[in-house]
Protein backbone atom coordinates (compact mmCIF):
# COMPACT_ATOMS: atom_id res chain seq x y z
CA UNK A 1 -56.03 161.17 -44.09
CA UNK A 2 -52.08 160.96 -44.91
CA UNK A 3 -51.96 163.92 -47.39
CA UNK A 4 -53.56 166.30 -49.11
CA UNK A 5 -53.66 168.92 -52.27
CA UNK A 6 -52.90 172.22 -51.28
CA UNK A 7 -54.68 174.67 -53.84
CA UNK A 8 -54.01 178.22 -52.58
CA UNK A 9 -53.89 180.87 -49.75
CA UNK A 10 -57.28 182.91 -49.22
CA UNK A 11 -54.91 185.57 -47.45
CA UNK A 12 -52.34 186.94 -48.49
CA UNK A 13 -48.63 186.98 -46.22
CA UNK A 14 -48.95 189.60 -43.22
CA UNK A 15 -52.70 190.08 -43.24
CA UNK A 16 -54.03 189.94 -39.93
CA UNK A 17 -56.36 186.77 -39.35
CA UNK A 18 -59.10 186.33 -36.67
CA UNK A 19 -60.20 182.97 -35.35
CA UNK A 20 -62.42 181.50 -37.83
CA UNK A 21 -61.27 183.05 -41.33
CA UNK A 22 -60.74 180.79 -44.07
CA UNK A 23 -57.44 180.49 -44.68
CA UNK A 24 -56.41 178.27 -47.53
CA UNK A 25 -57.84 175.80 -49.71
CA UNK A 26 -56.91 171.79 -49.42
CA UNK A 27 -58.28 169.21 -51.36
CA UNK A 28 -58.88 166.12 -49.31
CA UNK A 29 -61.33 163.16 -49.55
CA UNK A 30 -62.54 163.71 -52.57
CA UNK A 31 -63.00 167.27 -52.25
CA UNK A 32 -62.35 170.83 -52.07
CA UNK A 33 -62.47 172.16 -48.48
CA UNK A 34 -61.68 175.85 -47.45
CA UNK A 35 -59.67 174.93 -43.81
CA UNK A 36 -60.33 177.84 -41.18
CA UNK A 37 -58.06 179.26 -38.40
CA UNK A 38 -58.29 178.13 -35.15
CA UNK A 39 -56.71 181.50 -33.36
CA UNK A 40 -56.12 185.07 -34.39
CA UNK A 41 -52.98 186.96 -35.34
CA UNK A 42 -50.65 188.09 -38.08
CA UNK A 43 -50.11 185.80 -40.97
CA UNK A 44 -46.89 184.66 -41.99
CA UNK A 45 -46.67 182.04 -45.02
CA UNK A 46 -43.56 179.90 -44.54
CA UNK A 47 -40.90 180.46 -47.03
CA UNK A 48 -40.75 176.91 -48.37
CA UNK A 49 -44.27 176.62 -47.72
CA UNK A 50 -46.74 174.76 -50.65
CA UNK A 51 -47.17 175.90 -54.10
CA UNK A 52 -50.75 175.28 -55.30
CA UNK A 53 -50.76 171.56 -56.78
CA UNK A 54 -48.29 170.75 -54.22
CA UNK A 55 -49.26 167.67 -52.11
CA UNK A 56 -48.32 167.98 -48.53
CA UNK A 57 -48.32 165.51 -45.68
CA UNK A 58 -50.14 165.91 -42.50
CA UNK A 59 -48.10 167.74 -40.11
CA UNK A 60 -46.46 170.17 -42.67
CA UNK A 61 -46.19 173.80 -41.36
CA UNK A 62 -48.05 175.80 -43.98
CA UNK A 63 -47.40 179.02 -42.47
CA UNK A 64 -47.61 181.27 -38.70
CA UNK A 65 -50.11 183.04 -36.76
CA UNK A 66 -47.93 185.71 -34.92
CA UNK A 67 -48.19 188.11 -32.20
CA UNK A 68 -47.30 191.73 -33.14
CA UNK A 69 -43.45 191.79 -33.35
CA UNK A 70 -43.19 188.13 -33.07
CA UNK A 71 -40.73 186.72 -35.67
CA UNK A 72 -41.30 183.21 -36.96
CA UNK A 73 -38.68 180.60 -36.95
CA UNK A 74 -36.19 180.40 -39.91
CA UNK A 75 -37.11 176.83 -41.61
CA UNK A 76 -40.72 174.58 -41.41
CA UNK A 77 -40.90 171.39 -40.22
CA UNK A 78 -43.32 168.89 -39.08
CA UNK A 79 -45.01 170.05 -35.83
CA UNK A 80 -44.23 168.80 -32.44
CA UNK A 81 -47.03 166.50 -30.47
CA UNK A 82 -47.03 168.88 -27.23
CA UNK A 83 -49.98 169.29 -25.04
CA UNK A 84 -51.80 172.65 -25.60
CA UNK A 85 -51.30 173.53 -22.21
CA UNK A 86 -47.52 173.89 -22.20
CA UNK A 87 -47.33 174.93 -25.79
CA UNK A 88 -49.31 178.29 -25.03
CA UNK A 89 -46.32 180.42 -24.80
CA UNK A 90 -43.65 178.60 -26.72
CA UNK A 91 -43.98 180.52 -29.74
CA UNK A 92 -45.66 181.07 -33.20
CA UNK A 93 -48.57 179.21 -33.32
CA UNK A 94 -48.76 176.25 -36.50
CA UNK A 95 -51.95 175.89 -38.82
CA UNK A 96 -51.97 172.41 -39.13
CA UNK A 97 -51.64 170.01 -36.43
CA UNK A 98 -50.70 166.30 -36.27
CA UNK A 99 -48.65 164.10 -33.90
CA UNK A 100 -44.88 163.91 -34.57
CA UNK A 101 -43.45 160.66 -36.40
CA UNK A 102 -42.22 157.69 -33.79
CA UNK A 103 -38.84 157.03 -35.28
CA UNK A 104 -38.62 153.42 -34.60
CA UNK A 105 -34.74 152.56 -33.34
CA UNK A 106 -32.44 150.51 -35.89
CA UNK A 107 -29.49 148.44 -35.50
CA UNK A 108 -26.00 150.11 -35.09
CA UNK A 109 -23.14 149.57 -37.01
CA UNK A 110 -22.47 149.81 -40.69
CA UNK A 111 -26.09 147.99 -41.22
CA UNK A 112 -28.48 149.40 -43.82
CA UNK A 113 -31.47 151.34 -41.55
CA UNK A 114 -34.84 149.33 -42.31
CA UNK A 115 -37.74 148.39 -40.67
CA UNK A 116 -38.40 144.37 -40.34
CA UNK A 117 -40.64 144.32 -43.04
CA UNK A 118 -38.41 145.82 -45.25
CA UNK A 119 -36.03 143.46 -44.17
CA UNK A 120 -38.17 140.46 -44.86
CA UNK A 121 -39.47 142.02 -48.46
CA UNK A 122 -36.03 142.32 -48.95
CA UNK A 123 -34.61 138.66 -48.19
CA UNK A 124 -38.20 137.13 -49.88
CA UNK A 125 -37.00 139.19 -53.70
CA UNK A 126 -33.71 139.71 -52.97
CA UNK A 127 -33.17 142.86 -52.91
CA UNK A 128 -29.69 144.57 -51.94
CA UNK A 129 -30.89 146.94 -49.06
CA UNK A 130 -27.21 149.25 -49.82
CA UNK A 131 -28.59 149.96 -53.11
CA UNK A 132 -32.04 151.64 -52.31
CA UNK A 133 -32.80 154.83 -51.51
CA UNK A 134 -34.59 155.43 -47.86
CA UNK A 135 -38.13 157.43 -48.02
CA UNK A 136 -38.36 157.11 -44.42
CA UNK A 137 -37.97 159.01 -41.85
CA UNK A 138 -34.60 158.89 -40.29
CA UNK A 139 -32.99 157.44 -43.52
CA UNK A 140 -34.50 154.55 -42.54
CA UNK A 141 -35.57 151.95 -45.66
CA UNK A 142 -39.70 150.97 -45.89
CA UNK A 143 -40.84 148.12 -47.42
CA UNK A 144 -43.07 150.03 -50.05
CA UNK A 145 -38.52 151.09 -51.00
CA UNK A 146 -37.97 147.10 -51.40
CA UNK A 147 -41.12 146.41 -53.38
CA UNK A 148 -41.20 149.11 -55.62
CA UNK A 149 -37.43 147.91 -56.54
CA UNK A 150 -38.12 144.63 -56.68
CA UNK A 151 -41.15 145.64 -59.49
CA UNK A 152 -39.01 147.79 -61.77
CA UNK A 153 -37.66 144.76 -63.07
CA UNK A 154 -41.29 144.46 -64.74
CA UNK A 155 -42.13 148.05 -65.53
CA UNK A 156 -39.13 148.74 -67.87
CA UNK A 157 -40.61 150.80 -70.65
CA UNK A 158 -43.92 151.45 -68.58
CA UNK A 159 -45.40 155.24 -67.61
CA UNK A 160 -45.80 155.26 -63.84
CA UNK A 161 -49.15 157.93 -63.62
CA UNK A 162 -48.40 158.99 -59.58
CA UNK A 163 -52.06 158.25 -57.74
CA UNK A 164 -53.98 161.07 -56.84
CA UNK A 165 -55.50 161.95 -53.21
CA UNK A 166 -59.36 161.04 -54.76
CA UNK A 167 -58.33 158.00 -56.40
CA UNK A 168 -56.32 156.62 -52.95
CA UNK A 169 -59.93 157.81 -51.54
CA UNK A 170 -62.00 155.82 -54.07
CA UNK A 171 -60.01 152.99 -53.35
CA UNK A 172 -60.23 153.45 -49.70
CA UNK A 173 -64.06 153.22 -49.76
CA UNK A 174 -64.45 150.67 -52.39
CA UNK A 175 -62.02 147.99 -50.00
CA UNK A 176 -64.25 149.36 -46.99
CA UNK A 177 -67.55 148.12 -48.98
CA UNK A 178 -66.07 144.86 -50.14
CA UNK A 179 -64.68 144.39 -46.19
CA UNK A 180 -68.25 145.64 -44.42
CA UNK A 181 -70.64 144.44 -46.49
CA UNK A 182 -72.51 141.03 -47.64
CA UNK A 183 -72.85 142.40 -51.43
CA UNK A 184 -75.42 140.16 -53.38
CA UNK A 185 -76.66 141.62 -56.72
CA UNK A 186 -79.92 140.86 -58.40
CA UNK A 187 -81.14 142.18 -61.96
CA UNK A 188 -85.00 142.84 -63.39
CA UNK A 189 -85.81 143.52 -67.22
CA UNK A 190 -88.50 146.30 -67.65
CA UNK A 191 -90.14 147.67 -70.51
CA UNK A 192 -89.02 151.75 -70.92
CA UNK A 193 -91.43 152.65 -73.65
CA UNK A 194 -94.11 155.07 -71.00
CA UNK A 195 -90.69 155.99 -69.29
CA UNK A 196 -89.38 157.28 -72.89
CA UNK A 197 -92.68 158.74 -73.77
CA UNK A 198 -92.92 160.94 -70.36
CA UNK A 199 -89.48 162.25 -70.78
CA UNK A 200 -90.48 163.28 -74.82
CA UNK A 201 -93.68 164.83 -73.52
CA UNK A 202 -91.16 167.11 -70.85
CA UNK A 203 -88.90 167.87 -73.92
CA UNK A 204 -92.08 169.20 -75.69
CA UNK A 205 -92.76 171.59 -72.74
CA UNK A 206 -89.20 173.03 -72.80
CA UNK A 207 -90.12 176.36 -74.70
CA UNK A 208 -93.21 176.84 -71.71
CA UNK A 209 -90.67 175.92 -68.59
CA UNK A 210 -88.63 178.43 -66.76
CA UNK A 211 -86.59 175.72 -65.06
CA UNK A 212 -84.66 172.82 -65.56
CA UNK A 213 -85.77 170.28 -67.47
CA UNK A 214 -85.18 167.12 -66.06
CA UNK A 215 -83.23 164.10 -67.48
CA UNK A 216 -84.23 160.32 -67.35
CA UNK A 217 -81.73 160.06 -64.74
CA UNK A 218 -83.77 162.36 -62.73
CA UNK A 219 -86.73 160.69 -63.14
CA UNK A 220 -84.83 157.33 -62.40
CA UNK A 221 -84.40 159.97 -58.84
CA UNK A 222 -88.06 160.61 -58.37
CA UNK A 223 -89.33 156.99 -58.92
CA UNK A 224 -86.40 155.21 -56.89
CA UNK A 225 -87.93 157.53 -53.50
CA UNK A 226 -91.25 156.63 -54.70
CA UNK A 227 -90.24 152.94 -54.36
CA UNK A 228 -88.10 152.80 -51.49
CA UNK A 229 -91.12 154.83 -49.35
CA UNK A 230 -92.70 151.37 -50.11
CA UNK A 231 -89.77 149.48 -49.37
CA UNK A 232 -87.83 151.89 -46.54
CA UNK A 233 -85.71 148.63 -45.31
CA UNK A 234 -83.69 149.25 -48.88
CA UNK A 235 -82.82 152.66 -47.46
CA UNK A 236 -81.81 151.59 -44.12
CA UNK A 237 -78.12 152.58 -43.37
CA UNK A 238 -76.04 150.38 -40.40
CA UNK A 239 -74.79 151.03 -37.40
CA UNK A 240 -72.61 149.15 -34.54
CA UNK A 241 -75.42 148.01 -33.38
CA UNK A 242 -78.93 148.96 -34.59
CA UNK A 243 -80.10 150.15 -38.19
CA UNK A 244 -81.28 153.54 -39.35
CA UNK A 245 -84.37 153.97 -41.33
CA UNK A 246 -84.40 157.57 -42.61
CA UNK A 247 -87.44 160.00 -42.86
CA UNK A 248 -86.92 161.64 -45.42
CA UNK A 249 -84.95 160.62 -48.86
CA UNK A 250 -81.60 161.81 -50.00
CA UNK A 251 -79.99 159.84 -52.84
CA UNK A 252 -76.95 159.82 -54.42
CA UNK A 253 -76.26 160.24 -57.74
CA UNK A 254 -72.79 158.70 -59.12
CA UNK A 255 -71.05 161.15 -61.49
CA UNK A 256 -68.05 160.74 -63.83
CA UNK A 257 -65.54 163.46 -63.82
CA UNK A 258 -62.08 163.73 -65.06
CA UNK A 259 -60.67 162.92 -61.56
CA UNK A 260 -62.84 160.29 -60.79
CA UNK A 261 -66.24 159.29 -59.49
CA UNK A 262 -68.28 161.72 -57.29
CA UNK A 263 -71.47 160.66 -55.40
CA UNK A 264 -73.29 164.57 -54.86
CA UNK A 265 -76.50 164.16 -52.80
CA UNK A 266 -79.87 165.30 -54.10
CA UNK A 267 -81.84 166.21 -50.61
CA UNK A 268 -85.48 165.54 -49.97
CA UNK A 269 -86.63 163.74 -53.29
CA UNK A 270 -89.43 162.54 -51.59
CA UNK A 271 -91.19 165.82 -51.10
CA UNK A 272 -89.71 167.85 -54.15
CA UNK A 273 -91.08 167.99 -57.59
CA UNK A 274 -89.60 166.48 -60.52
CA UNK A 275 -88.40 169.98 -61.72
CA UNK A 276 -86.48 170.83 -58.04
CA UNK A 277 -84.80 167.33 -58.21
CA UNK A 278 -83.30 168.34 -62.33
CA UNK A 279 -82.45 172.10 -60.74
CA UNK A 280 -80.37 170.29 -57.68
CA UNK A 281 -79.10 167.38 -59.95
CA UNK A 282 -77.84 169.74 -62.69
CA UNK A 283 -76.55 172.32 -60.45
CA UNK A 284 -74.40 169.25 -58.02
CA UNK A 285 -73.17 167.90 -61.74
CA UNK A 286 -71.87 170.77 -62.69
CA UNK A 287 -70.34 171.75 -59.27
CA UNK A 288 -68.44 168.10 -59.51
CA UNK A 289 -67.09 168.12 -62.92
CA UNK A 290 -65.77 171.75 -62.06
CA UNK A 291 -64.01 170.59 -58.49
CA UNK A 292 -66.25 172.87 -56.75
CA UNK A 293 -68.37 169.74 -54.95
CA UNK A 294 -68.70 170.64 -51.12
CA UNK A 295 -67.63 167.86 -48.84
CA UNK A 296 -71.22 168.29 -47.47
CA UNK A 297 -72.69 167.96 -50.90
CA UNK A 298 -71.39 164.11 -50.96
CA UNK A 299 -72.79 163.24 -47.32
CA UNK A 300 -76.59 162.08 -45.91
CA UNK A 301 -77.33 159.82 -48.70
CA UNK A 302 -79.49 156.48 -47.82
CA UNK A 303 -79.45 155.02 -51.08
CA UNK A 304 -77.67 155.56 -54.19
CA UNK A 305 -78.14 155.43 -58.09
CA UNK A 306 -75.50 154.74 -61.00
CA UNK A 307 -76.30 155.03 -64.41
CA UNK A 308 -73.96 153.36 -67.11
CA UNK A 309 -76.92 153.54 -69.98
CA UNK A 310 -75.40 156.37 -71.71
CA UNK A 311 -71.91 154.49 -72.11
CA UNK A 312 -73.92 151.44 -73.49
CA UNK A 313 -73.43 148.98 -70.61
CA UNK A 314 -76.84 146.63 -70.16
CA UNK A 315 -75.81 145.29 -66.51
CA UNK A 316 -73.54 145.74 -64.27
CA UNK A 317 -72.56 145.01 -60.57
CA UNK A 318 -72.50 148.34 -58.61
CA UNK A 319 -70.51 149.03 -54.97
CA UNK A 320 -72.43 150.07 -52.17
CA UNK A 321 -71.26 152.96 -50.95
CA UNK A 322 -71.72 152.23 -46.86
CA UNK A 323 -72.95 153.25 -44.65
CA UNK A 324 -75.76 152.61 -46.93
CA UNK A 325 -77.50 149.43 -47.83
CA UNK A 326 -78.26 149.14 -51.72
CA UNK A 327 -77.13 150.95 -54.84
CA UNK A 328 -79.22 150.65 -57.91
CA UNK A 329 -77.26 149.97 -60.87
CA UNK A 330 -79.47 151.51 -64.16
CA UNK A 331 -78.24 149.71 -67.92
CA UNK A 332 -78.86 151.08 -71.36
CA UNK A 333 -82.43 151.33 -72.91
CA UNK A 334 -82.04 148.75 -75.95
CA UNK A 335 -85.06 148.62 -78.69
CA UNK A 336 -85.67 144.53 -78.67
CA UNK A 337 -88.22 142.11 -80.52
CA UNK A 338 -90.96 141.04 -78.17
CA UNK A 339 -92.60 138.06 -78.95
CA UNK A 340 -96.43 138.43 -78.54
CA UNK A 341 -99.41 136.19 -77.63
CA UNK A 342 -100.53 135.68 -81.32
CA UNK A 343 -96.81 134.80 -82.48
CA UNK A 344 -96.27 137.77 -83.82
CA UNK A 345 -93.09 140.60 -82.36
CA UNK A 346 -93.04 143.85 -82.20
CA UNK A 347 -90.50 146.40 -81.44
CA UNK A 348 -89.82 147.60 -77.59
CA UNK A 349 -87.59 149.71 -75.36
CA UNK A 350 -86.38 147.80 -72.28
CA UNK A 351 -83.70 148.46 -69.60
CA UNK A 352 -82.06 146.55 -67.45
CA UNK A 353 -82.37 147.22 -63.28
CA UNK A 354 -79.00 145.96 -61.16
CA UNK A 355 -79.59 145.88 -57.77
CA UNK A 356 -76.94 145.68 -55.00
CA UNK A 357 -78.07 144.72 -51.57
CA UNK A 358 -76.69 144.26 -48.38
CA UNK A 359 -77.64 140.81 -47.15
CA UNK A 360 -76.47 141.18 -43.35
CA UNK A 361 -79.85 144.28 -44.09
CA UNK A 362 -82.07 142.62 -46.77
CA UNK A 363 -82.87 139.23 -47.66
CA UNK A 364 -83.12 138.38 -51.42
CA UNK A 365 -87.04 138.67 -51.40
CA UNK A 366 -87.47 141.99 -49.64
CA UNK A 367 -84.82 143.13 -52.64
CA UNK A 368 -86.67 141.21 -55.30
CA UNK A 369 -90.11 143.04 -53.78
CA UNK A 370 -88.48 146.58 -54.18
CA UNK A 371 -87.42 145.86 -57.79
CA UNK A 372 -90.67 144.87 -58.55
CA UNK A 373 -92.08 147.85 -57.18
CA UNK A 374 -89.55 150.20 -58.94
CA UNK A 375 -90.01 148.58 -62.52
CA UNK A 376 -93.78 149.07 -62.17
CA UNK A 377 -93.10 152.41 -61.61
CA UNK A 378 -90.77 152.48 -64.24
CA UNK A 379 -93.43 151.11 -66.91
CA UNK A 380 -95.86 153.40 -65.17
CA UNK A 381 -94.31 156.88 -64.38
CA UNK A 382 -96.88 159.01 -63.41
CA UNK A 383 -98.03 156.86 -60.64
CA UNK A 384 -94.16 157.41 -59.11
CA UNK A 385 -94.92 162.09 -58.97
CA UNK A 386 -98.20 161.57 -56.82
């Protein structure tokens, strides 16, 4: 983590604070967190400390926790890296930590401060060095400086749209799985119509339920554990050195939200009914699309489901999302002509399964076997709540 949204103080300026309060809100990694303090004292918010929305870097001072009649230092600036030991007594004490920047030397002389990379970006698109403006520290030119000059050339009449924490976090992850993983993806075409005819027959029972009632996505949930107790290699998460089969099933469900995707975790689908797994799925949804998702809400999964049918997409090629194995990719249910024995057609609902394995985990027939299993299911849904 480089940076961070700060979204606001949960005390206010000269309230005293006791180890372990939550003291301000900062959106990191894809999600809200409430950050706590590590000691006790008087609070004192910096005066050119964060305005909610601002993004700061780690290492900003936020803010002081003073001693009574203890005055905090005029201006903020990026804590020092000293050992704990000697820092005891050496003043206000800083809310966020982080090791101070290594300013690497630079020539002397009249010579432009850069690093060598700059310097090499700089001779490879020839770029004047005099006639950039330094973002790092010291004055000193990077060579994210050079290349963004050398690109405006290009972008004339263009929007730049700054990126925000979650999507440099969903981009993160998604080089992480590309760079970790052996991703192979396998499809399988089964027949919806018992799958559509359950979730009517739940519809109909809407005015007699007190609860949720639960989506086809859900019941994609419910028959997904059923399959993967079956086939628990598909569920297996790695490790340095060994693999980890879980107990007990907690999937992940991809969401869309206006920042970007969220995976929430629906816990124990194995052992819940169908109507726990809508109340946890619709309650996570909602928490995600509002930015009130838990960094503990997205964690634990062993397996994880994405569901493009409602936006019309057939097939698609899903990311595992590691340290997990597979991701099941779910298309649109599409009412096709299906060519019977006698020569005749007649009119079905089919779907189409994408599976995304990890073949360092899984070989392609232990994969094919689960998808098997699952569209069986699928085509018979009742045998997937026993």
């Amino acid at each position: 983590m480089e940076e961070g949204k700060f979204l606001s103080w949960l005390k206010k300026d000269g309230d005293f604070i006791k180890e372990g309060d939550p003291l301000f809100t900062l959106e990191s990694d894809k999600a809200a967190q409430e950050v706590e303090a590590i000691d006790s004292g008087l609070l004192h918010i910096a005066p050119d400390g964060p305005k909610p929305g601002d993004v700061i870097k780690v290492g900003h001072v936020l803010g002081y926790l003073l001693a009574e009649g203890e005055i905090a230092p005029v201006s903020s600036a990026p804590v020092s890296n000293q050992p704990e030991e000697k820092a005891k007594d050496s003043g206000p004490k800083n809310l966020i930590h982080s090791p101070a920047p290594i300013l690497v030397p630079t020539k002397t002389g009249t010579e432009t401060p850069a690093s060598p990379r700059a310097r090499r970006a700089a001779k490879e698109h020839r770029v004047d060095l005099a006639t950039l403006a330094p973002t790092g520290q010291g004055g000193r030119i990077r060579e994210r400086d050079v290349l963004a000059a050398a690109s405006s050339i290009f972008t004339t009449g263009m929007k730049q749209v700054p990126l925000t924490p979650m999507r440099r976090t969903i981009a993160a992850r998604l080089m992480h799985s590309r760079q970790t993983t052996v991703p192979v993806t396998i499809t399988a075409r089964c027949d919806a119509t018992a799958l559509l005819a359950f979730r009517q027959q739940l519809k109909s029972l809407s005015s007699s339920l007190q609860h949720a009632i639960p989506t086809i996505n859900d019941i994609f949930v419910k028959l997904t554990a059923a399959a993967l107790r079956q086939h628990r290699m598909l569920a297996a998460t790695w490790g340095e050195d060994h693999l980890m089969i879980p107990e007990s099933m907690h999937l992940g469900i991809a969401v869309d939200t206006e920042a970007g995707l969220l995976v929430p975790v629906i816990r124990d689908v194995g052992t819940s009914t169908l109507t726990q797994i809508a109340a946890q799925s619709q309650k996570l949804i909602a928490a995600a699309r509002s930015g009130q998702l838990a960094a503990t809400d997205m964690q634990g999964a062993c397996f994880t489901l994405s569901n493009l049918g409602s936006l019309g997409v057939e097939a698609f090629t899903p990311v595992i999302n590691p340290p997990e194995s597979a991701i099941l990719g779910i298309g649109a249910i599409v009412r096709e002509a299906v060519p019977l024995d006698d020569g005749t057609f007649t009119a079905c609902d089919r779907l189409t399964l994408s599976l995304t394995f990890d073949h360092r985990v899984n070989d392609g027939a232990a994969a094919a076997r689960f998808l098997q299993t699952l569209r069986h299911l699928i085509e018979h849904p009742l045998l997937g709540l026993v």
